[in-house]
Protein backbone atom coordinates (compact mmCIF):
# COMPACT_ATOMS: atom_id res chain seq x y z
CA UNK A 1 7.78 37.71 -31.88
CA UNK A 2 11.05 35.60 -32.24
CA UNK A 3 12.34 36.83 -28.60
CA UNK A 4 8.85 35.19 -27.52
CA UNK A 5 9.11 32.17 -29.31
CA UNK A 6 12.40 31.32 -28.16
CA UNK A 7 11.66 32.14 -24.61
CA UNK A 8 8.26 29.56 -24.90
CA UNK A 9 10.46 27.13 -26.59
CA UNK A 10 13.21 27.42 -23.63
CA UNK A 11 10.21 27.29 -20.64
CA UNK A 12 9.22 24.14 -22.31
CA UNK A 13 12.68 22.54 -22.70
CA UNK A 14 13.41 23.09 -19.14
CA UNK A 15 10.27 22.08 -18.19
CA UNK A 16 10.58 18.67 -19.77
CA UNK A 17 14.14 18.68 -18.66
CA UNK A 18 13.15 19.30 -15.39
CA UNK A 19 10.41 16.08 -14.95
CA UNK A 20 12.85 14.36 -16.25
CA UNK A 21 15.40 14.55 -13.66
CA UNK A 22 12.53 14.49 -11.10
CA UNK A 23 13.33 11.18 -8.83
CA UNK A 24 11.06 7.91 -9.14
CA UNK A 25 9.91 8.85 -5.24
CA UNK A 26 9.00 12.59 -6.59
CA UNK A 27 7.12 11.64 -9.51
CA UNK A 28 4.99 9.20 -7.49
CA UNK A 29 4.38 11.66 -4.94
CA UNK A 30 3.08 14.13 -8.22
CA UNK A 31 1.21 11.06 -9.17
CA UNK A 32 -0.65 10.52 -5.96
CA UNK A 33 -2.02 14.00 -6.40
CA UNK A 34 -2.52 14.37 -9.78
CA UNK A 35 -4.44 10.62 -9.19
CA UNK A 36 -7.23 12.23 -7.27
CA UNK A 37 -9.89 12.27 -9.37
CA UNK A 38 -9.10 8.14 -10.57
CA UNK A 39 -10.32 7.43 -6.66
CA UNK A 40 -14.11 7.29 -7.20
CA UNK A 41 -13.92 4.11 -10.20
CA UNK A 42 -10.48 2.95 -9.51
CA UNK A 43 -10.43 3.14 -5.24
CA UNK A 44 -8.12 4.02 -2.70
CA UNK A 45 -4.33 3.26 -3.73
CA UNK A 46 -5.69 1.90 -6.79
CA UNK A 47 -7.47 -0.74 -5.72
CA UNK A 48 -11.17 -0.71 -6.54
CA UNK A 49 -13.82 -2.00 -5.20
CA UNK A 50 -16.65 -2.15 -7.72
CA UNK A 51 -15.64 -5.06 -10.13
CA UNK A 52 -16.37 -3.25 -13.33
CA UNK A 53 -14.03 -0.98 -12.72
CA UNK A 54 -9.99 -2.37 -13.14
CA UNK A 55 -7.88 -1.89 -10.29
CA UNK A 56 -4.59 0.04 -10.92
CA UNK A 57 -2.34 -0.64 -7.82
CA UNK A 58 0.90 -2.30 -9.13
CA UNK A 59 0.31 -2.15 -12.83
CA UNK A 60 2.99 -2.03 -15.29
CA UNK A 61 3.57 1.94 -15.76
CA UNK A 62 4.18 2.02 -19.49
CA UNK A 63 1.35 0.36 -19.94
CA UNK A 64 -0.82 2.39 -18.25
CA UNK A 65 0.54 5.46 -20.30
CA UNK A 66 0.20 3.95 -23.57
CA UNK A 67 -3.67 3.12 -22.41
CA UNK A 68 -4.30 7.07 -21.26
CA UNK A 69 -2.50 8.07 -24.45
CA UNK A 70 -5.18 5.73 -26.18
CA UNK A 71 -7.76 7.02 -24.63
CA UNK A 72 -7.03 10.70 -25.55
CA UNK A 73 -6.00 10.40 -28.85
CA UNK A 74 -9.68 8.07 -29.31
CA UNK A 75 -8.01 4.54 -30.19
CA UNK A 76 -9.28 3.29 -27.16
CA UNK A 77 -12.88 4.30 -26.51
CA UNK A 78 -14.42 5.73 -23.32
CA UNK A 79 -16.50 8.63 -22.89
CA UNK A 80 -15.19 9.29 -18.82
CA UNK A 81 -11.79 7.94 -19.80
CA UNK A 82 -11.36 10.40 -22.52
CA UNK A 83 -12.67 13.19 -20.61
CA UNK A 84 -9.92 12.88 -18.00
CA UNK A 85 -7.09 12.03 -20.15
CA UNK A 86 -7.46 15.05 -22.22
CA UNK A 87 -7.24 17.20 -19.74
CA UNK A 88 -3.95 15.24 -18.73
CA UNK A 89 -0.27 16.08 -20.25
CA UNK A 90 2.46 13.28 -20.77
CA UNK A 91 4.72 14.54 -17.69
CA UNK A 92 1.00 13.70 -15.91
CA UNK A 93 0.17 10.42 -17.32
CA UNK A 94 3.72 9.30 -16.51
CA UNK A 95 3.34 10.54 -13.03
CA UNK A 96 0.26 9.02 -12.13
CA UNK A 97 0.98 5.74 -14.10
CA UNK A 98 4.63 5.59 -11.33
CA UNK A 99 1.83 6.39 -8.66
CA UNK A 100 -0.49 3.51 -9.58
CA UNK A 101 3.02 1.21 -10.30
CA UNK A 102 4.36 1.83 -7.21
CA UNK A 103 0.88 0.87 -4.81
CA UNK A 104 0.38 -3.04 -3.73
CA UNK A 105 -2.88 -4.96 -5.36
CA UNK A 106 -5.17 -6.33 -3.53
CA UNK A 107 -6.09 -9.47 -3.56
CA UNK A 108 -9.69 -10.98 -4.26
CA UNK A 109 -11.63 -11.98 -1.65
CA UNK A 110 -12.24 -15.59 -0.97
CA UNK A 111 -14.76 -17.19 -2.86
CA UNK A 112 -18.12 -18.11 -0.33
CA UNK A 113 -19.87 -21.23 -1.20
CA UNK A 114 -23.70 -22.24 -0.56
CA UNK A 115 -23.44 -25.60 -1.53
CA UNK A 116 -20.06 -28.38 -2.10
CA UNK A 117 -21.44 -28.60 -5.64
CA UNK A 118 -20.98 -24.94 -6.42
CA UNK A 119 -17.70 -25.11 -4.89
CA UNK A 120 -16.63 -28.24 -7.29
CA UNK A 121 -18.30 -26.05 -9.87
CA UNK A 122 -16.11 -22.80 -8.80
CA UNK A 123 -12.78 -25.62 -8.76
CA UNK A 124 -13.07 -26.73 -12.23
CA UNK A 125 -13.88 -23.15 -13.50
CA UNK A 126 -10.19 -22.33 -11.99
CA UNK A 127 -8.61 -25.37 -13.05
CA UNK A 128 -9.65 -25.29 -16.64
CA UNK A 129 -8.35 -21.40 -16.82
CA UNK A 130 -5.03 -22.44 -15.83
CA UNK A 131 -4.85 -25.21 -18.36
CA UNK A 132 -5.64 -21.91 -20.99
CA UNK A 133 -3.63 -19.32 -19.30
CA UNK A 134 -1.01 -21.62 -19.18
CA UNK A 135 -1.21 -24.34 -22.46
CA UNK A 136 -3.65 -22.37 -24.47
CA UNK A 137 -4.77 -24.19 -27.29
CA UNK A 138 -3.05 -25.05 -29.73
CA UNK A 139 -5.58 -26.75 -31.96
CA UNK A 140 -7.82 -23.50 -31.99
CA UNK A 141 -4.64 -21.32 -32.34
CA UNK A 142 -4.98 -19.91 -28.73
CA UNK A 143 -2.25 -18.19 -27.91
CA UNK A 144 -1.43 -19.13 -24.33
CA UNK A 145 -1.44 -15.85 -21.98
CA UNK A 146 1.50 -16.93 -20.01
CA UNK A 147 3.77 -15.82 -23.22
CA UNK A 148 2.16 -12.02 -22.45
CA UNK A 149 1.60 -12.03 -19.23
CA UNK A 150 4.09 -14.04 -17.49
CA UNK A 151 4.02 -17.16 -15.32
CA UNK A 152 2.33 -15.25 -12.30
CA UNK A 153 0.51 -12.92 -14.67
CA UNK A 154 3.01 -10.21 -13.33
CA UNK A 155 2.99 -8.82 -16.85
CA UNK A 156 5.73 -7.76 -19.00
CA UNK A 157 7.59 -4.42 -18.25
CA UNK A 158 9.80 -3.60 -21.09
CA UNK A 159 7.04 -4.49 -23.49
CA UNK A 160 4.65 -2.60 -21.53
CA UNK A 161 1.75 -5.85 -21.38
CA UNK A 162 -0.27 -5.56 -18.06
CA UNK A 163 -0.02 -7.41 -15.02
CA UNK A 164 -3.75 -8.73 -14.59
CA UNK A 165 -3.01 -10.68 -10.93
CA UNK A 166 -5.63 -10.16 -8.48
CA UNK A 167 -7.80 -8.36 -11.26
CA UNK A 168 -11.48 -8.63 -11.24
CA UNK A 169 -12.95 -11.12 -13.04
CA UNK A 170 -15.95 -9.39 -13.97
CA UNK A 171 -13.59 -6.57 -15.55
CA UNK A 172 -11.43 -9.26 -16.93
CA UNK A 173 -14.35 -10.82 -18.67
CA UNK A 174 -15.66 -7.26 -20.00
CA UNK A 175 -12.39 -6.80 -21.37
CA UNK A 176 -11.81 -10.16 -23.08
CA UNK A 177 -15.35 -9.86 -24.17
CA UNK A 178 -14.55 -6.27 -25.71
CA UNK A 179 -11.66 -7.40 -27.59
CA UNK A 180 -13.62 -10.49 -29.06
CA UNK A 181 -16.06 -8.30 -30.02
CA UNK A 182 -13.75 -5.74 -31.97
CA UNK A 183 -15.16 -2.94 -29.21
CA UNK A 184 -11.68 -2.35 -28.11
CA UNK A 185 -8.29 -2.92 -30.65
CA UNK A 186 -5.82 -0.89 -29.56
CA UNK A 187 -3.48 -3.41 -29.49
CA UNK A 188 -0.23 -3.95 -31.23
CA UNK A 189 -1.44 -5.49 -34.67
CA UNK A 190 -4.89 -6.24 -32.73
CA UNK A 191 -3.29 -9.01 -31.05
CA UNK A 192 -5.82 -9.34 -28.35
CA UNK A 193 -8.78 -9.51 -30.63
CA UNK A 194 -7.05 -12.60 -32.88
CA UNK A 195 -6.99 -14.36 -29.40
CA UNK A 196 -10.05 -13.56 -27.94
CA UNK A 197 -11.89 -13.83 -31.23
CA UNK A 198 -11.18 -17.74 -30.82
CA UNK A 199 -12.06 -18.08 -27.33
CA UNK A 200 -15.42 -19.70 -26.42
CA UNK A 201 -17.63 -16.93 -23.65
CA UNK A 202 -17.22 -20.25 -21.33
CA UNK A 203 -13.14 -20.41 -21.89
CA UNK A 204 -13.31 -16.53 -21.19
CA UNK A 205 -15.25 -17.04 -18.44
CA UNK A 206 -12.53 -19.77 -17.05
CA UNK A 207 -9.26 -17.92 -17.71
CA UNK A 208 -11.02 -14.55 -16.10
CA UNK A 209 -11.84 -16.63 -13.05
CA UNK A 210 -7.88 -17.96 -12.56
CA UNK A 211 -6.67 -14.73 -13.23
CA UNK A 212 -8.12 -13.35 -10.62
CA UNK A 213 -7.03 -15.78 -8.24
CA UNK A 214 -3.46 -14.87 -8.52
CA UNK A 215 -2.22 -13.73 -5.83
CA UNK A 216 0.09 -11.33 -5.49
CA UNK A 217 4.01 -11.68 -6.07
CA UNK A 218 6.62 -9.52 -6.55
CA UNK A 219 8.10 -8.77 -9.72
């Protein structure tokens, strides 16, 4: 019994050992297959196409394992998400999250007008989400999301907060809307739900639409 012990405990070491000295290149290449079944919600290279759905090309990798990890452990609830990720080990969240990292966004398309008044309309939407993304508010006690999320909403790396550039608004807007609601809190100290608790469904709205006309940059 000991003999087998050891010898499971040793397969595993060297197994971690092993993904561990597994190159960036390698472990995206892993990723790409292990990514497979993400293509029919989250699209080709991570870029999806149906705007409920968030695209993952060029997200921040630790963030995207901390939000699998979340969704298998149940602090971040989805019935499809938690489905896959519990079928998914941490060697495989880490190599599909270097996949999705490693992949260019797409950008949204270009807004198509019927009318100059809907267009005005479309221009102050934009406008008055960059005054909040970028001032917030400090009378309501709104954080600003630049502090997060960066200048070009590039995100934060070491702290593992998501790049949201080029994301879809409709997405964005579910997810701000989730948060407000208390429907999704699995961030640090429920930081996201003290902001978007404050925010007005118009201001959401606004910020969701600027977001998504980010266009890309390199971090």
């Amino acid at each position: 019994m000991y003999k087998k012990s050891f010898a499971f405990a040793l397969a595993a070491l060297l197994s971690g050992h092993v993904h561990a000295e597994m190159t960036h290149a390698d472990s995206v290449n892993t990723g790409k297959q292990k990514s497979i079944s993400c293509v029919s919600c989250h699209g080709e290279h991570g870029n999806s196409t149906m705007p409920m759905f968030p695209k993952l090309a060029q997200q921040n990798a630790g963030y995207l394992v901390n939000q699998l990890k979340a969704f298998k452990d149940g602090t971040r609830k989805d019935p499809i998400m938690a489905t896959i990720a519990m079928s998914l080990t941490d060697n495989d969240m880490v190599d599909i999250a270097n996949y999705y990292a490693d992949q260019k966004i797409a950008g949204e398309p270009e807004e198509v007008f019927d009318s100059a008044e809907e267009r005005a309309e479309h221009e102050t939407l934009v406008a008055q989400g960059g005054d909040l993304y970028r001032n917030g508010d400090l009378k309501r006690e709104v954080s600003a999301c630049i502090a997060c999320h960066g200048p070009f909403s590039e995100g934060n790396k070491p702290a593992a907060f998501p790049a949201l550039k080029s994301q879809h608004a409709t997405y964005l807007v579910k997810a701000l809307t989730d948060f407000k609601s208390g429907k999704r809190s699995n961030t640090n100290e429920n930081m996201m739900h003290m902001i978007a608790v404050k925010m007005t469904d118009a201001e959401i709205k606004a910020v969701a639409t600027r977001i998504s006309t980010m266009k890309l940059r390199e971090n």
